[in-house]
N, C-alpha and C. Protein backbone atom coordinates (compact mmCIF):
# COMPACT_ATOMS: atom_id res chain seq x y z
N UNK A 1 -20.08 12.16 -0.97
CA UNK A 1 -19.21 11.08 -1.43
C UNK A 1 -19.51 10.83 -2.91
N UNK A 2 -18.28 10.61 -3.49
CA UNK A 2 -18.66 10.66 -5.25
C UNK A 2 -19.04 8.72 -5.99
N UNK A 3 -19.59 9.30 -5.98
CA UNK A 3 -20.44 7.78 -7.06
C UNK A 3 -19.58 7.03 -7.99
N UNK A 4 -20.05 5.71 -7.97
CA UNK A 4 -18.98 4.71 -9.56
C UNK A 4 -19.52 5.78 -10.70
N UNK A 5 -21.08 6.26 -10.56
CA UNK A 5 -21.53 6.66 -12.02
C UNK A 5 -20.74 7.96 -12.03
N UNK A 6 -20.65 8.84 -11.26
CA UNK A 6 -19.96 10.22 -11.45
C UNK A 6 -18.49 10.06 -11.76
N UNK A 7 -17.80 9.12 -11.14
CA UNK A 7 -16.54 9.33 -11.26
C UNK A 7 -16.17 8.58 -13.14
N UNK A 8 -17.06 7.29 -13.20
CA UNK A 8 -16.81 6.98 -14.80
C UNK A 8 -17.10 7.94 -15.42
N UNK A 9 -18.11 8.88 -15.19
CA UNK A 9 -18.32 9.77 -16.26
C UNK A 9 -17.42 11.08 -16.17
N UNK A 10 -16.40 11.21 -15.15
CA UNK A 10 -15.31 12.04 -15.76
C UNK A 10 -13.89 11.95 -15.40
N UNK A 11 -13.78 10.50 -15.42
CA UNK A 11 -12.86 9.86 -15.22
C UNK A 11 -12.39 9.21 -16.49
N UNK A 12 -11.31 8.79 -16.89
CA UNK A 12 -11.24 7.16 -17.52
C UNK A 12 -9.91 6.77 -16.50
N UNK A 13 -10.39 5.83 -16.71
CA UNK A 13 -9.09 4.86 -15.69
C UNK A 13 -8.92 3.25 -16.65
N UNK A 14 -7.54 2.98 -16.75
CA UNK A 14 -7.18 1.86 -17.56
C UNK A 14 -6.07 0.65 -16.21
N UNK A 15 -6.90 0.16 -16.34
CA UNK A 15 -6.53 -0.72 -15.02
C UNK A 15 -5.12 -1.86 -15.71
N UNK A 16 -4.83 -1.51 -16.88
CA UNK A 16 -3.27 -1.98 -17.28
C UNK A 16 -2.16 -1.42 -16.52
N UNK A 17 -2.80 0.20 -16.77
CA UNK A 17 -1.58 1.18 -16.72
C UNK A 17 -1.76 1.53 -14.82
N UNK A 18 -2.80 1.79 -14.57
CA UNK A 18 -3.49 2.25 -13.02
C UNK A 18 -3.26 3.40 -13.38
N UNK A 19 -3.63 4.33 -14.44
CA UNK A 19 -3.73 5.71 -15.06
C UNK A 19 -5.00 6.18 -15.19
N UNK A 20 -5.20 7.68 -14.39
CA UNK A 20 -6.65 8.12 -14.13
C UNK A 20 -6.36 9.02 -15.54
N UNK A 21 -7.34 9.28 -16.48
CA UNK A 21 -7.26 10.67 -17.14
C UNK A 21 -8.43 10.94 -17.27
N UNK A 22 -8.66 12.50 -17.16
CA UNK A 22 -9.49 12.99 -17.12
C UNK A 22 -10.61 12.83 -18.52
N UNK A 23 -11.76 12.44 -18.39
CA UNK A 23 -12.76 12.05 -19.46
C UNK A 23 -13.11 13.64 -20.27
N UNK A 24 -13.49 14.21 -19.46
CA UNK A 24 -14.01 15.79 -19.94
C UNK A 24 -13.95 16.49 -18.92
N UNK A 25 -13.91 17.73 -18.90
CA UNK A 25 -13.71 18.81 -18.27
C UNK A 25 -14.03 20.24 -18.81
N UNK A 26 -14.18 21.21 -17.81
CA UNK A 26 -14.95 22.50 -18.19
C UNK A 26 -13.91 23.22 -18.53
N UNK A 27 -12.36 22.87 -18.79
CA UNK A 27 -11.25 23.82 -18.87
C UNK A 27 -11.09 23.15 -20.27
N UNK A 28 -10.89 24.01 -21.55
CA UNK A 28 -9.98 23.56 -22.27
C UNK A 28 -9.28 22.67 -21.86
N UNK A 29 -8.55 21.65 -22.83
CA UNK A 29 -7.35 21.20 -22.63
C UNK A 29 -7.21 19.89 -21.25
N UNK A 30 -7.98 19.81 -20.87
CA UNK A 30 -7.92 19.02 -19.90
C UNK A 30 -8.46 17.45 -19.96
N UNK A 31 -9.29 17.70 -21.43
CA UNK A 31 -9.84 16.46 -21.51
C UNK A 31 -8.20 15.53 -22.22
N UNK A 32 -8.27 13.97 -21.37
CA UNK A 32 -7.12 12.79 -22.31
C UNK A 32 -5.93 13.31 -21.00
N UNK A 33 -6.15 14.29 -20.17
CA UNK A 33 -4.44 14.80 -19.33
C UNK A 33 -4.35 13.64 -18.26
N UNK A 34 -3.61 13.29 -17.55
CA UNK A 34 -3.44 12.46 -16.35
C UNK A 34 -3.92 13.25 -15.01
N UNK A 35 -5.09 12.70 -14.41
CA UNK A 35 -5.29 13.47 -13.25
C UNK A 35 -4.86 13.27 -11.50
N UNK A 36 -4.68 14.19 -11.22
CA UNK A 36 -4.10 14.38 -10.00
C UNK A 36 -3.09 14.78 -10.08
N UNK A 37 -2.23 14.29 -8.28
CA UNK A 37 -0.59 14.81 -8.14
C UNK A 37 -0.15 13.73 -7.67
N UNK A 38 1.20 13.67 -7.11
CA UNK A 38 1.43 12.38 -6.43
C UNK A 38 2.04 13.07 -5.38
N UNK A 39 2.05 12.29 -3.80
CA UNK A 39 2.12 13.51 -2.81
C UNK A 39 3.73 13.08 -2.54
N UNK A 40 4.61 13.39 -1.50
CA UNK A 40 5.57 13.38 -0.77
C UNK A 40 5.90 11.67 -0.52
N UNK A 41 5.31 11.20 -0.42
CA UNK A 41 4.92 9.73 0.10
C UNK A 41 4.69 8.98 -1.35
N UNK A 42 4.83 9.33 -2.17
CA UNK A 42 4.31 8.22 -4.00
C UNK A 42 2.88 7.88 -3.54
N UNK A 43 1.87 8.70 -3.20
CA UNK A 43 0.67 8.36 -3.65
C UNK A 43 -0.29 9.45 -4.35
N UNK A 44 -0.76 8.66 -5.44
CA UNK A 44 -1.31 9.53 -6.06
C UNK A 44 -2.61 9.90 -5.79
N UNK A 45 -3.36 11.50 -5.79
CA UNK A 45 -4.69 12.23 -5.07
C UNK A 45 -4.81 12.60 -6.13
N UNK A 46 -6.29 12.35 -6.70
CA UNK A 46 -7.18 12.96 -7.58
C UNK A 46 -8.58 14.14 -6.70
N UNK A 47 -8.48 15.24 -7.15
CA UNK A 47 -9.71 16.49 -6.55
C UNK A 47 -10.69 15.89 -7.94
N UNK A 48 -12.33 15.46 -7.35
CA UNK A 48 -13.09 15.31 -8.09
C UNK A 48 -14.01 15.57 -6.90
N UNK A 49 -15.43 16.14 -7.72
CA UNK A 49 -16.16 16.74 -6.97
C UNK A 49 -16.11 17.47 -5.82
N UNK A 50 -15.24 18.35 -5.84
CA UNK A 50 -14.64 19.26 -4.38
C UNK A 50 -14.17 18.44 -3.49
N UNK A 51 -13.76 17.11 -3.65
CA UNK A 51 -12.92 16.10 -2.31
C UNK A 51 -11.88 15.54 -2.93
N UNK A 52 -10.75 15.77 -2.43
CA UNK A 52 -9.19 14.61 -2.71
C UNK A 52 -9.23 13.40 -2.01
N UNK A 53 -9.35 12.55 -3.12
CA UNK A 53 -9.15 11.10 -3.28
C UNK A 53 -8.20 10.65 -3.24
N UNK A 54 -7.39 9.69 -2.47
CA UNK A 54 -6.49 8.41 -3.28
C UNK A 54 -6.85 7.95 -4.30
N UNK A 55 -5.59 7.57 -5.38
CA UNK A 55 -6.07 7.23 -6.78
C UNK A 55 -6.28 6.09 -6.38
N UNK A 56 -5.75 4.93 -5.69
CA UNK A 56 -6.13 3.54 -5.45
C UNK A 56 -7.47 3.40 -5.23
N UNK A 57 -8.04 4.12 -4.16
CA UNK A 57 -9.08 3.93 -4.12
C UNK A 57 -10.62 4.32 -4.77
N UNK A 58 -9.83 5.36 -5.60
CA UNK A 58 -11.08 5.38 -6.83
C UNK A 58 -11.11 4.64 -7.59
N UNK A 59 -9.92 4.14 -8.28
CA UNK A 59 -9.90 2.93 -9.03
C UNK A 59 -10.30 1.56 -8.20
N UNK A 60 -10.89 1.55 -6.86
CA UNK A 60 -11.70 0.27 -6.66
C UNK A 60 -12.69 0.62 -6.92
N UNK A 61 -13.04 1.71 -6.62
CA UNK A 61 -14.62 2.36 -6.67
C UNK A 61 -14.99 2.33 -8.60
N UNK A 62 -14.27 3.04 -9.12
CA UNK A 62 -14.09 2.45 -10.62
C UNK A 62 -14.54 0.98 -11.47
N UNK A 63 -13.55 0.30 -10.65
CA UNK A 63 -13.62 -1.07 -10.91
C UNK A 63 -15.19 -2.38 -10.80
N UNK A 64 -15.25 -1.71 -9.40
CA UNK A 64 -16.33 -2.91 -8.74
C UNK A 64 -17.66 -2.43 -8.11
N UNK A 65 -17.55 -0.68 -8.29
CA UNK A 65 -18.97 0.04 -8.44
C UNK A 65 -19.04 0.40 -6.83
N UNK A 66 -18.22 -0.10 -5.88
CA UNK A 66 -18.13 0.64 -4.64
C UNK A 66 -17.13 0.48 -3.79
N UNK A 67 -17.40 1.42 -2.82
CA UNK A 67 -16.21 1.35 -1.72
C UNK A 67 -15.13 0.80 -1.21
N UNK A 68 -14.46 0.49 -0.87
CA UNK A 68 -14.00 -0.89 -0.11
C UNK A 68 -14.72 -1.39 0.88
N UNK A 69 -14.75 -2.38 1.12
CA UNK A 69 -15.71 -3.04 2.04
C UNK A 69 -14.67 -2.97 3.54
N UNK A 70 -13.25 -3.37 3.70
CA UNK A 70 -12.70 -3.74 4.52
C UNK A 70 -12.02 -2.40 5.28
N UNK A 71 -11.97 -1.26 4.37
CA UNK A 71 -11.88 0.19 4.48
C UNK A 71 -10.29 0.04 4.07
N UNK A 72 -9.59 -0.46 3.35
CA UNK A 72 -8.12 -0.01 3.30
C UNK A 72 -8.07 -1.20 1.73
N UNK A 73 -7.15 -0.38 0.87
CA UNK A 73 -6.75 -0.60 -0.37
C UNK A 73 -5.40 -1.21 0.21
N UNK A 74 -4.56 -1.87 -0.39
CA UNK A 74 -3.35 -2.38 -0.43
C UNK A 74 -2.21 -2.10 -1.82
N UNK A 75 -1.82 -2.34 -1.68
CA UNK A 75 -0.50 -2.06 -3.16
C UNK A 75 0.23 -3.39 -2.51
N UNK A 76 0.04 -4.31 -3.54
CA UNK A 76 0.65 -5.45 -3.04
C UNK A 76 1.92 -5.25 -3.19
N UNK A 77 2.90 -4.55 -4.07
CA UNK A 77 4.07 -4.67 -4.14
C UNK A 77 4.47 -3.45 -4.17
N UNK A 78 4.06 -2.97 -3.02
CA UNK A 78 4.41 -1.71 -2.04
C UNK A 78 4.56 -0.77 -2.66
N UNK A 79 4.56 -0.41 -4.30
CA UNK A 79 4.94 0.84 -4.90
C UNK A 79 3.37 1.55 -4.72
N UNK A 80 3.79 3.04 -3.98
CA UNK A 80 2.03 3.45 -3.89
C UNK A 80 1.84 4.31 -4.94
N UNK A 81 2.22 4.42 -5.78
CA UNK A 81 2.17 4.76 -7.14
C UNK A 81 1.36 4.19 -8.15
N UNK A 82 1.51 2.73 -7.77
CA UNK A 82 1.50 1.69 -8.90
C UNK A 82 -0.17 1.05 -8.79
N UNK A 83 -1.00 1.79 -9.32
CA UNK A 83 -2.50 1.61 -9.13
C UNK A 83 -3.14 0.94 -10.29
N UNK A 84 -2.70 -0.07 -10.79
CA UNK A 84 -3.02 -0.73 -11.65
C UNK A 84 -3.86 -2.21 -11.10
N UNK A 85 -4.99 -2.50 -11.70
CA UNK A 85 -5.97 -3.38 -10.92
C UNK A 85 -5.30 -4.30 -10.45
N UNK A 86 -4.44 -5.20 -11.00
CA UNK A 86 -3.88 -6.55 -10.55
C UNK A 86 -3.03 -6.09 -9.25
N UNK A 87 -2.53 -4.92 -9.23
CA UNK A 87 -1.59 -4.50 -8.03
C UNK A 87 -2.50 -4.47 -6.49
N UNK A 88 -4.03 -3.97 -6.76
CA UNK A 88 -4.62 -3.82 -5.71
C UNK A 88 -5.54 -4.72 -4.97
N UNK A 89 -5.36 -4.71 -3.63
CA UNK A 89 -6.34 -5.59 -2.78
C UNK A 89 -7.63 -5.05 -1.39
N UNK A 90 -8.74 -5.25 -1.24
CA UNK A 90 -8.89 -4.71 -0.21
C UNK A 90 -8.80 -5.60 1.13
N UNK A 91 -7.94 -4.55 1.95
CA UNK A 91 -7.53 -5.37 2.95
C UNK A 91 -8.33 -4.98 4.42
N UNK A 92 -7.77 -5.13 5.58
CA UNK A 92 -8.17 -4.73 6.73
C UNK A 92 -6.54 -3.81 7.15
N UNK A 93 -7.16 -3.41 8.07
CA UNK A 93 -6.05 -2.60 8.93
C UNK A 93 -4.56 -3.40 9.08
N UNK A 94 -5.24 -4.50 10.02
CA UNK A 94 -4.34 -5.30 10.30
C UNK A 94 -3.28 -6.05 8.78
N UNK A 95 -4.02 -6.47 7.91
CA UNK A 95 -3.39 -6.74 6.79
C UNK A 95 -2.45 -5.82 6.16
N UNK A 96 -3.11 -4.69 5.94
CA UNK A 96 -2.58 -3.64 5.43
C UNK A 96 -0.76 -3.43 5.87
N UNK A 97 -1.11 -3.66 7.23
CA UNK A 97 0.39 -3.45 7.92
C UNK A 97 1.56 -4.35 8.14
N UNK A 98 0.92 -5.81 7.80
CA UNK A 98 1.49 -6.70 7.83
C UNK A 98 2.09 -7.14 6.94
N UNK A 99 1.77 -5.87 5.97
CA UNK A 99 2.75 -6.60 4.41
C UNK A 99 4.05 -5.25 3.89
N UNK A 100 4.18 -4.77 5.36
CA UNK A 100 5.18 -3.78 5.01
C UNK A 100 6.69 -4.58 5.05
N UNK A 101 7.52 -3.85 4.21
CA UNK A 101 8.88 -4.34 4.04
C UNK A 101 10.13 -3.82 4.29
N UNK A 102 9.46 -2.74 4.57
CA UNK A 102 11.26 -1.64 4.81
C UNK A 102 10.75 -1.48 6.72
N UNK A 103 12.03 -1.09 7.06
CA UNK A 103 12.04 -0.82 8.70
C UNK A 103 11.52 0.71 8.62
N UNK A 104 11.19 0.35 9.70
CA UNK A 104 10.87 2.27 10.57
C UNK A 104 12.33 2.89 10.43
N UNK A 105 11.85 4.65 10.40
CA UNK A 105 13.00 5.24 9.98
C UNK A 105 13.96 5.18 11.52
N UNK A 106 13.97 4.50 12.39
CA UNK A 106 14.82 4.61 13.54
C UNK A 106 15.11 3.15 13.49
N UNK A 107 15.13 2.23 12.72
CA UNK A 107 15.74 1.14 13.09
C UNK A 107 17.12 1.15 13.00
N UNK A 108 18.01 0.62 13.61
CA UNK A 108 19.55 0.49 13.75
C UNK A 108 20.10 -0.54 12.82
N UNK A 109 19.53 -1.76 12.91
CA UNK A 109 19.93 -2.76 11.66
C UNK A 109 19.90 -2.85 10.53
N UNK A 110 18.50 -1.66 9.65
CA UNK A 110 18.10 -1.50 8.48
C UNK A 110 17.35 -2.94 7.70
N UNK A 111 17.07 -4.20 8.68
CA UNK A 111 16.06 -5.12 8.65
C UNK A 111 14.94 -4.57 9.31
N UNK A 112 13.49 -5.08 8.60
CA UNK A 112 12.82 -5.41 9.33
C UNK A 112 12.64 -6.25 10.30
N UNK A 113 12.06 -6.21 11.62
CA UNK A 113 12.06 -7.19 12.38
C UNK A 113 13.50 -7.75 13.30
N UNK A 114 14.37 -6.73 13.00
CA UNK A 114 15.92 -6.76 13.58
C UNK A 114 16.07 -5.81 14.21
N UNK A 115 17.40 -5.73 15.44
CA UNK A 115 17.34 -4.96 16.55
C UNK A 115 18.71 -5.22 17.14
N UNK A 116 19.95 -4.49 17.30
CA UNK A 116 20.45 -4.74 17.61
C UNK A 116 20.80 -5.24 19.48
N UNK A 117 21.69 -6.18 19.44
CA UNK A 117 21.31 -6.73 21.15
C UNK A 117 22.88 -7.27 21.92
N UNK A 118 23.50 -6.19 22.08
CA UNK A 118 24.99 -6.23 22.53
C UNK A 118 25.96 -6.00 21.27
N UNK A 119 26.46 -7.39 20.58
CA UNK A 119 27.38 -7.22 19.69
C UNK A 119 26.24 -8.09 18.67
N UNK A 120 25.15 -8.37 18.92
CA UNK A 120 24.81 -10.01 18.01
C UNK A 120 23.55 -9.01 17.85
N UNK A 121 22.62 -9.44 17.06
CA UNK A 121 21.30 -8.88 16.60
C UNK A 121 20.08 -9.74 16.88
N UNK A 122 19.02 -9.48 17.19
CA UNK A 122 17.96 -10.09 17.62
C UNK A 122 16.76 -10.27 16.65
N UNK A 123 16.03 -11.16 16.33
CA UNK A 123 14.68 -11.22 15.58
C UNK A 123 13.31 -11.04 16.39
N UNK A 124 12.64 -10.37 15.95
CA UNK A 124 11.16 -10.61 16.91
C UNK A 124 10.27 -10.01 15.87
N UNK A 125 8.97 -10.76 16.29
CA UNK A 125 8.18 -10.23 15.23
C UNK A 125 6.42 -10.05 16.17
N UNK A 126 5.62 -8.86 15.28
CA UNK A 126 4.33 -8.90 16.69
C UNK A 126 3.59 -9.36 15.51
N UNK A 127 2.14 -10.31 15.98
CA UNK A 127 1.00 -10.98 15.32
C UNK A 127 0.44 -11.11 16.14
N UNK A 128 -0.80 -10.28 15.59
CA UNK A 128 -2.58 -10.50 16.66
C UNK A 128 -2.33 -10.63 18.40
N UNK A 129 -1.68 -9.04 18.54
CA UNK A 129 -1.25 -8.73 19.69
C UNK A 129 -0.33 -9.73 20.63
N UNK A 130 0.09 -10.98 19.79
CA UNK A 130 1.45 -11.35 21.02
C UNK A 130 2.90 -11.12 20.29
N UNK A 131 3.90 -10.86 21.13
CA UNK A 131 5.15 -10.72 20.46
C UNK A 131 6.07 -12.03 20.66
N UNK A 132 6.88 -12.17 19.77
CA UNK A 132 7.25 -13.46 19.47
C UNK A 132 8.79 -13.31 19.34
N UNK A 133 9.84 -13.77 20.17
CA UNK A 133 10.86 -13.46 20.35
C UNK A 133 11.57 -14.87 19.09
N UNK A 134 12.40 -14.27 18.13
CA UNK A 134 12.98 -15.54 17.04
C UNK A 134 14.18 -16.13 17.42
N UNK A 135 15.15 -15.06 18.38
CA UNK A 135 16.56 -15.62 18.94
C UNK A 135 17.43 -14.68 18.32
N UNK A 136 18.60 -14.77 19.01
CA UNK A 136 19.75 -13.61 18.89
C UNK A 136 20.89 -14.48 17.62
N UNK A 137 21.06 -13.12 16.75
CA UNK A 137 22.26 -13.85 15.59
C UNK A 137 23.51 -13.10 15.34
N UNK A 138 24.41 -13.83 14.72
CA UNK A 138 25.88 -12.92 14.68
C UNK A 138 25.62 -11.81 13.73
N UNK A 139 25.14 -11.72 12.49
CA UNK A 139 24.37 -11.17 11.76
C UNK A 139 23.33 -10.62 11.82
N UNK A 140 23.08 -9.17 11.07
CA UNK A 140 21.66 -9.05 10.79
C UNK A 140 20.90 -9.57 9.51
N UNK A 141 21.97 -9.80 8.74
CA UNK A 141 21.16 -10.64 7.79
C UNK A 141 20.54 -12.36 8.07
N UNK A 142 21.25 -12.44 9.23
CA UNK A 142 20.59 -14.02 9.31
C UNK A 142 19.30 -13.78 10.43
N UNK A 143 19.46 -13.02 10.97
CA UNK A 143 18.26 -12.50 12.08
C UNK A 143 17.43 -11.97 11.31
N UNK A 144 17.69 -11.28 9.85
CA UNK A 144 16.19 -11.09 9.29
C UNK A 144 15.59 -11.91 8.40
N UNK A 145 16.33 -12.85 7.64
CA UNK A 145 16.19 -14.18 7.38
C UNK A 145 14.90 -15.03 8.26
N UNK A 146 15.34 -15.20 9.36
CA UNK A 146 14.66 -15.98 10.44
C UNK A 146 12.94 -15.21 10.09
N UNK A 147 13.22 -13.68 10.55
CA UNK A 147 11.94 -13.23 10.66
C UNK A 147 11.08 -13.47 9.51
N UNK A 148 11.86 -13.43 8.41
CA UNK A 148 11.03 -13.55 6.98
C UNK A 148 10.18 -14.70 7.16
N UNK A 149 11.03 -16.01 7.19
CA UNK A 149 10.52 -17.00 7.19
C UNK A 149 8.95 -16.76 8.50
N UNK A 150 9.22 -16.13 9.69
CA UNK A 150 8.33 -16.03 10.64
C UNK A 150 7.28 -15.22 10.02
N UNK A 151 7.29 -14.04 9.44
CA UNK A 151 6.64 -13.21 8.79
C UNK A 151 5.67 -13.72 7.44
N UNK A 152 5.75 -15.23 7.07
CA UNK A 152 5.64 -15.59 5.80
C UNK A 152 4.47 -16.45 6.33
N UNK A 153 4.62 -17.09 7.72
CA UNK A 153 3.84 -17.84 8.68
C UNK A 153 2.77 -16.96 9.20
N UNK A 154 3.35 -16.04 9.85
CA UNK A 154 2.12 -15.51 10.87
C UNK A 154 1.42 -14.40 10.41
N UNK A 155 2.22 -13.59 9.37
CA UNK A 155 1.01 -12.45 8.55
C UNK A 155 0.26 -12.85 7.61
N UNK A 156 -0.54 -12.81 7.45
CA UNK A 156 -1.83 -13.38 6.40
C UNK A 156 -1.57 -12.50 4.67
N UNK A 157 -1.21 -11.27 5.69
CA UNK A 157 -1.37 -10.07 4.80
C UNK A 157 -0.06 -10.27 3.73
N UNK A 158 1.65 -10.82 4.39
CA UNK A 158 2.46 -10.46 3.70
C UNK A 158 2.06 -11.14 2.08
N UNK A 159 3.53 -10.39 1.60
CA UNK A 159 3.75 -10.45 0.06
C UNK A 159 4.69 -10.75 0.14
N UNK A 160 5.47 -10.88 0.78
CA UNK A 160 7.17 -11.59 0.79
C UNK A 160 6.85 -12.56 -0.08
């Protein structure tokens, strides 16, 4: 596992930008470049010391000299790209998930927390294993409305 001291020393990271560049390197040309890739998903992986990293989470390790404590980084405003210090939090599992904003790729309504239920649409939302039924609406925009407001209450984690 790579160290705060190893990674500052061939790292720089500017917690304005959440931009890793490489400090020095054994290749020409590599020292000042932006390191890593960004995968399929907008997150960016840095290879340092023979292991691929999330850039988020080297830049905690960067920042505050270790790990995450809670084991999961956050991007508060969901861009996983966007690794700039003020953007990041360490969260728990449960948090982590509770501050998502777009639906699963099979939802029918294109709300979160919406479902369609005959001709009218339904709200429900799950927190700390019970599910919580919000009531059926003519709309899906007013059924995800409802949930927001529910979602703003019962996740700790959201960013709404």
């Amino acid at each position: 596992m790579i160290t705060a001291e190893k990674l500052r020393d061939s790292l720089d990271y500017d917690p304005q930008t959440g931009i890793f560049k490489w400090a020095k390197s054994k290749r020409n040309g590599w020292a000042g470049r932006e390191a890593g890739w960004v995968d399929k998903d907008g997150y960016r992986h840095i290879r340092i010391c023979n292991a691929l990293h999330p850039a988020h989470r080297l830049a905690w390790l960067y920042m505050t000299g270790a790990w995450p404590s809670n084991g999961f980084i956050d991007h508060k405003n969901l861009v996983p790209s966007d690794n700039r210090w003020v953007n990041l939090r360490n969260v728990t599992k449960r948090t982590n998930q509770e501050n998502r904003r777009r639906p699963g790729k099979g939802n029918k309504a294109g709300f979160l927390g919406v479902s369609p239920n005959g001709k009218r649409w339904m709200a429900t939302i799950n927190s700390r294993g019970t599910h919580y039924y919000l009531g059926t609406f003519d709309t899906p925009e007013e059924a995800h409305g409802v949930y927001v407001e529910a979602k703003r209450e019962l996740h700790v984690g959201c960013t709404l």
